[in-house]
Protein backbone atom coordinates (compact mmCIF):
# COMPACT_ATOMS: atom_id res chain seq x y z
CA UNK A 1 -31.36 55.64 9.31
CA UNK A 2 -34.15 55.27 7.18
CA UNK A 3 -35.56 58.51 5.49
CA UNK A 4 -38.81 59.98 6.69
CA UNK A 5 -41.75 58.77 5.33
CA UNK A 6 -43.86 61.84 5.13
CA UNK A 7 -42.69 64.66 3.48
CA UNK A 8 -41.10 66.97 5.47
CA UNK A 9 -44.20 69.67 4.41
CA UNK A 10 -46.84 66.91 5.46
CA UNK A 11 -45.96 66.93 9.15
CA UNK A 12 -46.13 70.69 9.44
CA UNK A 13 -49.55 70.32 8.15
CA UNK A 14 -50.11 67.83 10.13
CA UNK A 15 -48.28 69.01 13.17
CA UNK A 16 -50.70 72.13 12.93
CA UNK A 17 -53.81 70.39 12.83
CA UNK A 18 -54.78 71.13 16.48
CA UNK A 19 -54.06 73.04 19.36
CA UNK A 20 -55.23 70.63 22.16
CA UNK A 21 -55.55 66.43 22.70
CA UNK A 22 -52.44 63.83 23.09
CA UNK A 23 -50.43 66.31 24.97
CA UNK A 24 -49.19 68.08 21.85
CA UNK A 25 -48.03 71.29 21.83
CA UNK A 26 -49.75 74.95 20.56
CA UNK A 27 -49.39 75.24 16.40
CA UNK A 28 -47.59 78.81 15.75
CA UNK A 29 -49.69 81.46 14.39
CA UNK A 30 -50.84 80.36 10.74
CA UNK A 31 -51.10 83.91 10.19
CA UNK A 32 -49.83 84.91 6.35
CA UNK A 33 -46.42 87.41 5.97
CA UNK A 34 -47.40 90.13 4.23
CA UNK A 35 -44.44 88.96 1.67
CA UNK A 36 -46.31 85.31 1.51
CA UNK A 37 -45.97 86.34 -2.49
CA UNK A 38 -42.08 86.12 -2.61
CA UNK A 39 -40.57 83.44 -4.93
CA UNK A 40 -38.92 82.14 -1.70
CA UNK A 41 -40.37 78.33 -2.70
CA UNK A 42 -37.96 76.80 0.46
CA UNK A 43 -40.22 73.88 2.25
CA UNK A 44 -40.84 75.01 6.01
CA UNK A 45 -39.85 72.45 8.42
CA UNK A 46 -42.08 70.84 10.47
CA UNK A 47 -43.22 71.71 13.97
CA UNK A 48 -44.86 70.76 16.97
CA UNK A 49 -44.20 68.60 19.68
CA UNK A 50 -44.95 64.54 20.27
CA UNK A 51 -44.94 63.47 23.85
CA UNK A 52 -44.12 60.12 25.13
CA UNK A 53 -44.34 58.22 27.98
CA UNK A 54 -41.49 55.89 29.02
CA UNK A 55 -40.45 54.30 32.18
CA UNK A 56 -37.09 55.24 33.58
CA UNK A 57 -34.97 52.34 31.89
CA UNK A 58 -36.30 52.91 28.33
CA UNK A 59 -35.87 56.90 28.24
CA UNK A 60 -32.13 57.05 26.99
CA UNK A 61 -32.83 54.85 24.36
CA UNK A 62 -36.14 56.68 23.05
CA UNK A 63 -34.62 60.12 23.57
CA UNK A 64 -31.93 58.96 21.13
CA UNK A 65 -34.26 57.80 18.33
CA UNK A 66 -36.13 61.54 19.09
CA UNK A 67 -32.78 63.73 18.78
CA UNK A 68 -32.47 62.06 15.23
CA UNK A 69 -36.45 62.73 14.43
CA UNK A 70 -36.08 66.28 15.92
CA UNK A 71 -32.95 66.94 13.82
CA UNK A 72 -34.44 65.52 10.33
CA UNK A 73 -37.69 67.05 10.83
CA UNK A 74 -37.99 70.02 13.20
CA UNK A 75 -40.73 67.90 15.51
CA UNK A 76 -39.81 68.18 19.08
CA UNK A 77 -40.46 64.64 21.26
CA UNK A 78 -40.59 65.22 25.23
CA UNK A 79 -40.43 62.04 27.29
CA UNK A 80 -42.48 62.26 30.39
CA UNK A 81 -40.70 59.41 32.71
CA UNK A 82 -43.82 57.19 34.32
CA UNK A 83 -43.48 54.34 36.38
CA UNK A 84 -44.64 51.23 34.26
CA UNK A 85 -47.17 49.78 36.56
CA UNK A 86 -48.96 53.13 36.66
CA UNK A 87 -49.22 53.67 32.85
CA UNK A 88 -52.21 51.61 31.81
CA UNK A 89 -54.52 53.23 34.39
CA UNK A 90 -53.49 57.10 33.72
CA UNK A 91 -53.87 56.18 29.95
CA UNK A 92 -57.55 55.16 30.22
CA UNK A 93 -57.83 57.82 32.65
CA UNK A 94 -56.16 60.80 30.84
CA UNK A 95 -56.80 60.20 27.09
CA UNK A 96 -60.60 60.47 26.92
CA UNK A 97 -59.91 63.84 28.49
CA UNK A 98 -57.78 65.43 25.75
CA UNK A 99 -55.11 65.08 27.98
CA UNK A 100 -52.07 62.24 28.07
CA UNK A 101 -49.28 61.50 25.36
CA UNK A 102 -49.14 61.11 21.41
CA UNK A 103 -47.18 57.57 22.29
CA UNK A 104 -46.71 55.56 25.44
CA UNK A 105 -44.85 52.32 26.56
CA UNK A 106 -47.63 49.40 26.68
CA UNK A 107 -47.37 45.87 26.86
CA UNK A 108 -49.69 43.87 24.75
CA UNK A 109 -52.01 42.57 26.95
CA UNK A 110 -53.30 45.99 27.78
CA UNK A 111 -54.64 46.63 23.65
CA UNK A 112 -58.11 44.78 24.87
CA UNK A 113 -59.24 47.13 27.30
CA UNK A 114 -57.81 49.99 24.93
CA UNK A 115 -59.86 48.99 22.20
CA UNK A 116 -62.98 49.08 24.26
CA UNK A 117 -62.11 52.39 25.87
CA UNK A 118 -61.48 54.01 22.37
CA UNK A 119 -57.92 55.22 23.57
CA UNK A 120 -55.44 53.27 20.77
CA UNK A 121 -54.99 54.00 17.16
CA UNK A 122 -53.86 51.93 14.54
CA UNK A 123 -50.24 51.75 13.20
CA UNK A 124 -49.26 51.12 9.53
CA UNK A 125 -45.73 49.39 9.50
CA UNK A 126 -45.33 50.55 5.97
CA UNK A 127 -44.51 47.82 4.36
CA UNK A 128 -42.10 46.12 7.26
CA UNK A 129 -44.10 43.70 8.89
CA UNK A 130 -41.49 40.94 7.42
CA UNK A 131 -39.22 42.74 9.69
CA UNK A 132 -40.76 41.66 13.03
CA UNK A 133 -41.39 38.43 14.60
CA UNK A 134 -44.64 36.95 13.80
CA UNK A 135 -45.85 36.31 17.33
CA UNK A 136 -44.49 39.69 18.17
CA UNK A 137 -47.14 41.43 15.25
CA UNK A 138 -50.01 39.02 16.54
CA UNK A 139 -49.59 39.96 19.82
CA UNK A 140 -50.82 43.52 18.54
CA UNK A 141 -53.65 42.51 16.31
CA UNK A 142 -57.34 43.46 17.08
CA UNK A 143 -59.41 41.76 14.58
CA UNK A 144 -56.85 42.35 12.09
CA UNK A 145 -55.97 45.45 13.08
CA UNK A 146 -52.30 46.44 13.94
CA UNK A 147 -52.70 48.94 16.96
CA UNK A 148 -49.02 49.07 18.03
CA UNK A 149 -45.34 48.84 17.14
CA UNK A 150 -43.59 46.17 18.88
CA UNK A 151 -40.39 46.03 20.56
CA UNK A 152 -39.86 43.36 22.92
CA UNK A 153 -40.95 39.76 23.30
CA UNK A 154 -40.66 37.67 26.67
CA UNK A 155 -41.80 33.68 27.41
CA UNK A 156 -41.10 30.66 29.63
CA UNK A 157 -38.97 27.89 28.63
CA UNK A 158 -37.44 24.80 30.23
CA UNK A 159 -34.09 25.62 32.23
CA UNK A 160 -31.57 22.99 32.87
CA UNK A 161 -28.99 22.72 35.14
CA UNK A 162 -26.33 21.22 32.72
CA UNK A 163 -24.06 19.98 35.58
CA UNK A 164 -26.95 17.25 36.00
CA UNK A 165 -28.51 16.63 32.88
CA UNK A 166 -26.64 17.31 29.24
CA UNK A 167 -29.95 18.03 27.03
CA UNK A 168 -33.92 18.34 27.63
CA UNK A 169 -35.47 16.16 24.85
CA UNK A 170 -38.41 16.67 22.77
CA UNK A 171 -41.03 14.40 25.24
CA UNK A 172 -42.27 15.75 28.99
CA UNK A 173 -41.63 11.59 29.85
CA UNK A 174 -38.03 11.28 28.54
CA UNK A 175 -37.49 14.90 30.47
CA UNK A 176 -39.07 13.61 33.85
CA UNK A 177 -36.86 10.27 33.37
CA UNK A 178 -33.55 11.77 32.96
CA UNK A 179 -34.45 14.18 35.90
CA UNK A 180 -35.44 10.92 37.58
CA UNK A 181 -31.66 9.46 36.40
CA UNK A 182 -30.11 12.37 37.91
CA UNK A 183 -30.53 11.46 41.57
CA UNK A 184 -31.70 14.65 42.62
CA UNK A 185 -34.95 15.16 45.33
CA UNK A 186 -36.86 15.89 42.37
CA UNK A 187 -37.48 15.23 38.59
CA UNK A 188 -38.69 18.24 37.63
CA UNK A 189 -40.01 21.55 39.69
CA UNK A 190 -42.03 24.28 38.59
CA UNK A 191 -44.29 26.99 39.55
CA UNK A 192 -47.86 25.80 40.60
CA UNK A 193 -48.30 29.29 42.12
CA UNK A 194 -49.30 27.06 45.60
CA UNK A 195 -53.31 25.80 45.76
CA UNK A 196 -54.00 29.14 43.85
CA UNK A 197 -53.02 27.33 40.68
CA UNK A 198 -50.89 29.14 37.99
CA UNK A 199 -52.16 28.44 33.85
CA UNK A 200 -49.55 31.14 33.00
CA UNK A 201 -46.33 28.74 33.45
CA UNK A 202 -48.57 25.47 32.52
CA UNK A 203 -49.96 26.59 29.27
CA UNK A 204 -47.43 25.09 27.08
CA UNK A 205 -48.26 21.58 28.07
CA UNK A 206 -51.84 22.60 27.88
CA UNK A 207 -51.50 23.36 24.12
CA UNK A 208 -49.27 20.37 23.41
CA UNK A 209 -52.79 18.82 23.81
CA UNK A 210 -54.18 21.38 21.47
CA UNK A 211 -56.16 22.81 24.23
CA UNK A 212 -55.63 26.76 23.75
CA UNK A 213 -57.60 28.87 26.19
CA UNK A 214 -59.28 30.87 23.41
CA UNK A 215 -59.26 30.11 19.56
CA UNK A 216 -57.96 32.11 17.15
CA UNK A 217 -58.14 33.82 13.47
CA UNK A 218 -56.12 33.12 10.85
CA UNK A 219 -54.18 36.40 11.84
CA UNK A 220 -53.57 35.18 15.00
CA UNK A 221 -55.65 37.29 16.89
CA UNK A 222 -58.07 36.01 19.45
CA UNK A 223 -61.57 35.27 19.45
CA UNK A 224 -64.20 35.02 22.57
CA UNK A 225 -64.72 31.15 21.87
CA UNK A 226 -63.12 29.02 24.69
CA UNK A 227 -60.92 26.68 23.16
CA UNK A 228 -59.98 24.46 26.37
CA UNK A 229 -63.11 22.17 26.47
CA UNK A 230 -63.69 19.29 25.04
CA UNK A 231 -61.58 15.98 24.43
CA UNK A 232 -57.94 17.60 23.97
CA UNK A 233 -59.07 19.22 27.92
CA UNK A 234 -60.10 16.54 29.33
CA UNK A 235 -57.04 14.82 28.56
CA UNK A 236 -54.81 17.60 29.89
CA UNK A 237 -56.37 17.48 32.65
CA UNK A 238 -56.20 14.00 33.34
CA UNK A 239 -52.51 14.25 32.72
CA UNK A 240 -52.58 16.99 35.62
CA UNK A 241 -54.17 14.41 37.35
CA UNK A 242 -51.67 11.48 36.65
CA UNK A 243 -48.91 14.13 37.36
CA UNK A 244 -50.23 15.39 40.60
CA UNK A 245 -50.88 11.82 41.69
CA UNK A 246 -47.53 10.85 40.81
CA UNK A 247 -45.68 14.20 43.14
CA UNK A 248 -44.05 15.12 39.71
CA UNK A 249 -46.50 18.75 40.01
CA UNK A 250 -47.30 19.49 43.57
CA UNK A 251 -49.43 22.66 45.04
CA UNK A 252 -46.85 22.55 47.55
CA UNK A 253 -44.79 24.56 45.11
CA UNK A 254 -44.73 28.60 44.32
CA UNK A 255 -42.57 30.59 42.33
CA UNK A 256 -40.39 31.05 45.41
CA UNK A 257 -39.93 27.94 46.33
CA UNK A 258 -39.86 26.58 42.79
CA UNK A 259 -36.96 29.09 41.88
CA UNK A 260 -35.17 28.20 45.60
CA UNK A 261 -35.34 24.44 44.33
CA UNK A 262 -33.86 24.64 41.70
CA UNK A 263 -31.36 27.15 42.91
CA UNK A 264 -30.11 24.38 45.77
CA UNK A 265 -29.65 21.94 42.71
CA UNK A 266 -32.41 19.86 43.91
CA UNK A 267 -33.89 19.39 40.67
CA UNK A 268 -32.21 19.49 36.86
CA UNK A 269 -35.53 20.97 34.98
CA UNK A 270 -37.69 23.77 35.68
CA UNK A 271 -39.92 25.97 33.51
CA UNK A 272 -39.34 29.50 34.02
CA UNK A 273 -38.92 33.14 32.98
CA UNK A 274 -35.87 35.06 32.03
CA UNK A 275 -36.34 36.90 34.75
CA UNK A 276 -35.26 34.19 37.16
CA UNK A 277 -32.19 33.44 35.36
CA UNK A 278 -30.22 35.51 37.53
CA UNK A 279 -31.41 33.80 40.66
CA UNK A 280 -29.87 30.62 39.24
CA UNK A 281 -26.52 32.25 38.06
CA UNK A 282 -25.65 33.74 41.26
CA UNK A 283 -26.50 30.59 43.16
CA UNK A 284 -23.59 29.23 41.14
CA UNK A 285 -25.95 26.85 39.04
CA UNK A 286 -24.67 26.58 35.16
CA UNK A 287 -27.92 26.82 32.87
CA UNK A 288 -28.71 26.10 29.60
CA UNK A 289 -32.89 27.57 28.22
CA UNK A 290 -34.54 24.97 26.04
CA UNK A 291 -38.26 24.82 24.32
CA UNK A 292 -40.97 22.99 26.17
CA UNK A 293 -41.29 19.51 25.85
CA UNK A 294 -44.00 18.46 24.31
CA UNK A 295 -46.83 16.57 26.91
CA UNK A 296 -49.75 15.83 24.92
CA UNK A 297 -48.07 14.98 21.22
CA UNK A 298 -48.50 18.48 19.70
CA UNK A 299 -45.58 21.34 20.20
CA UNK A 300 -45.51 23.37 23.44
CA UNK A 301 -46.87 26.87 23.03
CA UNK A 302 -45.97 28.66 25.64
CA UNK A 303 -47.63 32.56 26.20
CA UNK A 304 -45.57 34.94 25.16
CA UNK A 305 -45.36 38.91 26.49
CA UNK A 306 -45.07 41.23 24.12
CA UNK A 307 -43.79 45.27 24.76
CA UNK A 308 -44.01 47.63 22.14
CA UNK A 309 -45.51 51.33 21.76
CA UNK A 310 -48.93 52.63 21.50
CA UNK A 311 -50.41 55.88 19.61
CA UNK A 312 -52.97 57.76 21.24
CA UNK A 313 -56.43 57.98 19.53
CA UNK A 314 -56.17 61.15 20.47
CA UNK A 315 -52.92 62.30 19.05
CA UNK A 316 -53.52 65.69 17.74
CA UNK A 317 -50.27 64.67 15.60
CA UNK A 318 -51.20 61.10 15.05
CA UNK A 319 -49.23 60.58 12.03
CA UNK A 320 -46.05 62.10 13.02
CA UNK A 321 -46.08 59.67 15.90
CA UNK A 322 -47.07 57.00 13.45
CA UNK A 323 -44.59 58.37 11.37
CA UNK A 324 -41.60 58.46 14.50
CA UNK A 325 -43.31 55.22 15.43
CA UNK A 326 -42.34 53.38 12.09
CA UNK A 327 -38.77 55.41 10.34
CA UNK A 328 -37.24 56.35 13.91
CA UNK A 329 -38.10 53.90 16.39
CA UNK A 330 -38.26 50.75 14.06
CA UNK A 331 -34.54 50.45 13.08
CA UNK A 332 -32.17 48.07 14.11
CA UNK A 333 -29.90 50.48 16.04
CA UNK A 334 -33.13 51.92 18.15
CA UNK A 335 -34.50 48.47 18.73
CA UNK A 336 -30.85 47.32 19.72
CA UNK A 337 -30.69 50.50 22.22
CA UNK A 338 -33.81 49.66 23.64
CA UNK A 339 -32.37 46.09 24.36
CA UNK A 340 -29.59 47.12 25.90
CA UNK A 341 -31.48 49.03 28.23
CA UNK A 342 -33.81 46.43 29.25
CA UNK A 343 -32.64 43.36 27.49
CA UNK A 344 -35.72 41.33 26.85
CA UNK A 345 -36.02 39.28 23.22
CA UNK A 346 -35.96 42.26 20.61
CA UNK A 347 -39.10 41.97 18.36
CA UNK A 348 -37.12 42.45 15.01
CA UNK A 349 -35.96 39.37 13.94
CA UNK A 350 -32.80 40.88 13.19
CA UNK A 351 -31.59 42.18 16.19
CA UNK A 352 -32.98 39.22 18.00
CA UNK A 353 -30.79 37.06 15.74
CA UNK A 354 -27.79 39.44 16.78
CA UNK A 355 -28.67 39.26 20.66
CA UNK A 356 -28.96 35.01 20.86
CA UNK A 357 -25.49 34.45 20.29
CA UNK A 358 -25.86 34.40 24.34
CA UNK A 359 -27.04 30.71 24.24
CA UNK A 360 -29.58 31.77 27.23
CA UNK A 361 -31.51 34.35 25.13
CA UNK A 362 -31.35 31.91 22.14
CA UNK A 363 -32.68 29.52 24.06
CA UNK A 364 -36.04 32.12 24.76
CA UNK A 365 -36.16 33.12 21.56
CA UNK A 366 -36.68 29.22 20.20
CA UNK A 367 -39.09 28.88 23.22
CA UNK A 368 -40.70 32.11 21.90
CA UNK A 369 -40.79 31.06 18.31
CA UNK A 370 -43.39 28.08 19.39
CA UNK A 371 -45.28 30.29 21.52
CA UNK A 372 -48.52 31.83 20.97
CA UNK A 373 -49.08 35.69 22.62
CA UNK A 374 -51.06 35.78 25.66
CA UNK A 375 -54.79 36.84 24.64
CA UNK A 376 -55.29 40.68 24.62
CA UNK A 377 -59.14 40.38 24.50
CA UNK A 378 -61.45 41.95 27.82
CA UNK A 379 -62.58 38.10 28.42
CA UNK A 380 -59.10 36.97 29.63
CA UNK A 381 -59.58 38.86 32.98
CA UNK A 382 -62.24 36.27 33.34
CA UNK A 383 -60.34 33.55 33.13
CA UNK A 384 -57.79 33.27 35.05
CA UNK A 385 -59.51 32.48 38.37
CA UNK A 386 -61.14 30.20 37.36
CA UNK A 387 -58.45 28.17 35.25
CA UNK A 388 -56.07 28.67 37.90
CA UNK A 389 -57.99 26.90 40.40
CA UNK A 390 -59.05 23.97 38.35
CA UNK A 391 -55.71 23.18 37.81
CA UNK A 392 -54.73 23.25 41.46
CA UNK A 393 -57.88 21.29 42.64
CA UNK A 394 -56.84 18.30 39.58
CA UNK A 395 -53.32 18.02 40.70
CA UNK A 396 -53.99 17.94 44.72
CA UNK A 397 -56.03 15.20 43.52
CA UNK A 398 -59.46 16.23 42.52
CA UNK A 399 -61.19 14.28 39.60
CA UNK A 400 -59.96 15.49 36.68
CA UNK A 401 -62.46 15.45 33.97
CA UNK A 402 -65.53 16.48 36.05
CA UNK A 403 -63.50 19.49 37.96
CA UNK A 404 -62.31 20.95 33.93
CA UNK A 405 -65.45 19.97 32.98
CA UNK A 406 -66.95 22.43 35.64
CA UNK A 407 -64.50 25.22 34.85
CA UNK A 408 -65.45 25.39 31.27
CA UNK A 409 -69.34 25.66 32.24
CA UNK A 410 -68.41 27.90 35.06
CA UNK A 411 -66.21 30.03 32.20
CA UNK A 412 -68.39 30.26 29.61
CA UNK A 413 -71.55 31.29 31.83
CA UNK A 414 -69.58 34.14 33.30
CA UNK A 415 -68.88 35.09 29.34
CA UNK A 416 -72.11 34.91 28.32
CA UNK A 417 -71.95 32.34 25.72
């Protein structure tokens, strides 16, 4: 374990700097002993109280990580159990108030509308960034700004039914014509979430063109400029077109049926989640996880979810939960134990290094290691229906170029820019 990075007498000033806000506990009475004077020169140990929200599954492993904190430093952590879909909305709601926790569970995508609600603080890794993966860190960058520790990284990838096909090469054609050699109903299936389109499991043939959806800093964090117009769109989308033309996509196809596909052998290549893995395995298919081939002659970047943990802005005891953040919950055995009890790609390269000698979750994390995170910023709620639909319309056989064309006007009017 690594020591604490404050000194122990820094958190109990710290820990008494408030009585109220982030859900941290009542300081003890600062009141002076009347034998303050003795030559008694012993440190106090901290005190207070942190509070964190966790969802049912990542509570053990948290509450471990806290025993250690509590033990080293006298700062008590409570975990408040929450049901993950409910978090986001009760931490707008709650922290403006005073009320909430000092840390809660977040995914990545969430740190936009944080920002602009004023609810986040920054984190200082301390020196450890090297430690993480660098889509992981970028994931939780606000104009260059590091507002959370991550812990957990998730992404598409291509999955192959190695009875049928023995690799997936580097090429979307040479994949589609050894699914074609294979014999089975179809090349190639994968989720066109129906006529209601789906960019999330298309995007990394969209950037093979070197068509992102917005562009980004140096850091990797986003900007507000759309990045999907011009030539490198157009010609995605007139390889949607060719595609759709040719029944290799089809809005005939959902996740469910996708997954079911692929789960009757009916196809040898699909792009999908970890999370479907499972559906494969216990229909008795053998699978092997590969990057994306590459469609338009640049590599595949795929979006990647990031997990991690966020620090109120109104912590009352903001940097002993930067502080339990960054010595306590950034080591390999914590970031290990929260793996184990939700195993999703660790964010420390370490530990994910440790976890892919399962060829499956190797085969993420390579997918992952092209991938770019999927944009934090308010403006990606606004893009989704219409990029969605665009792509649906192209491949059920609209005209390519002028139906992008009119999503990118469409997009950028509703953005204001």
């Amino acid at each position: 374990m690594r020591r604490l990075a404050l000194p122990v007498a820094a958190l109990a000033t710290a820990a008494l700097l408030a009585a109220c806000g982030g859900g941290s506990g009542s300081p003890d009475d600062p009141t002076t002993p009347e034998d303050s004077t003795s030559e008694d020169t012993t440190e106090p140990a901290a005190s207070g109280n942190l509070v964190v929200w966790v969802d049912e599954n990542r509570q053990p492993a948290v509450e471990a990580a806290a025993a250690t904190f509590t033990a080293e430093t006298g700062v008590t952590v409570e975990t408040v159990v929450k049901n993950f879909a409910d978090i986001r909305a009760d931490f707008l709601a709650q922290v403006p108030t005073g009320e909430g926790p000092d840390i809660t569970v977040g995914a990545h995508d969430w740190l936009g509308s944080f920002i602009i609600n004023g609810v986040v603080d920054s984190v200082d890794l301390a020196g450890m960034e090297g430690d993480f993966e660098s889509v992981a860190l970028e994931a939780f960058t606000y104009d260059g700004q590091l507002y959370g520790l991550p812990y957990a990284l998730e992404t598409v990838a291509v999955v192959r039914n190695t009875d049928l096909v023995e690799e997936t090469p580097d090429t979307f054609d040479e994949m589609i014509a050894m699914g074609e050699a294979a014999g089975t109903r179809y090349p190639f299936v994968i989720n066109t979430g129906g006529t209601t389109g789906d960019g999330y499991t298309y995007y990394g043939f969209q950037t093979s063109f070197g068509a992102p959806v917005f562009e980004q800093n140096d850091d990797g964090s986003y900007t507000n400029t759309v990045g999907m117009g011009g030539d490198a769109g157009e010609q995605f989308a007139e390889w949607l077109g060719e595609q759709g033309a040719a029944g290799v996509f089809s809005t005939d196809w959902d996740y469910d049926i996708s997954v079911q596909e692929f789960a009757d052998g009916n196809a040898p290549y699909t792009v999908a989640g970890p999370w479907a893995i499972s559906a494969f395995t216990d229909a008795g298919i053998n699978v092997a996880v590969d990057p994306i081939p590459s469609a338009g002659g640049e590599t595949a970047a795929p979006f990647v979810g990031v997990q991690g943990f966020y620090v109120s802005a109104q912590s009352a005891n903001a940097l002993i939960a930067n502080d339990f953040l960054t010595t306590y919950m950034a080591t390999p055995e914590a970031m290990r134990a929260l793996h184990d009890a939700d195993p999703r790609i660790p964010a420390m390269t370490v530990v994910a290094e440790d976890v892919a000698s399962d060829p499956v979750t190797a085969g993420f994390l390579a997918s992952s290691q092209n991938g770019t995170p999927m944009p934090s910023i308010p403006e990606m709620a606004d893009v989704w229906e219409y990029w969605n639909t665009a792509e649906a319309t192209i491949i059920g056989g609209a005209d390519p170029v002028s139906t992008w064309n009119t999503m990118i006007e469409d997009l950028q009017a509703q953005l204001g820019g």
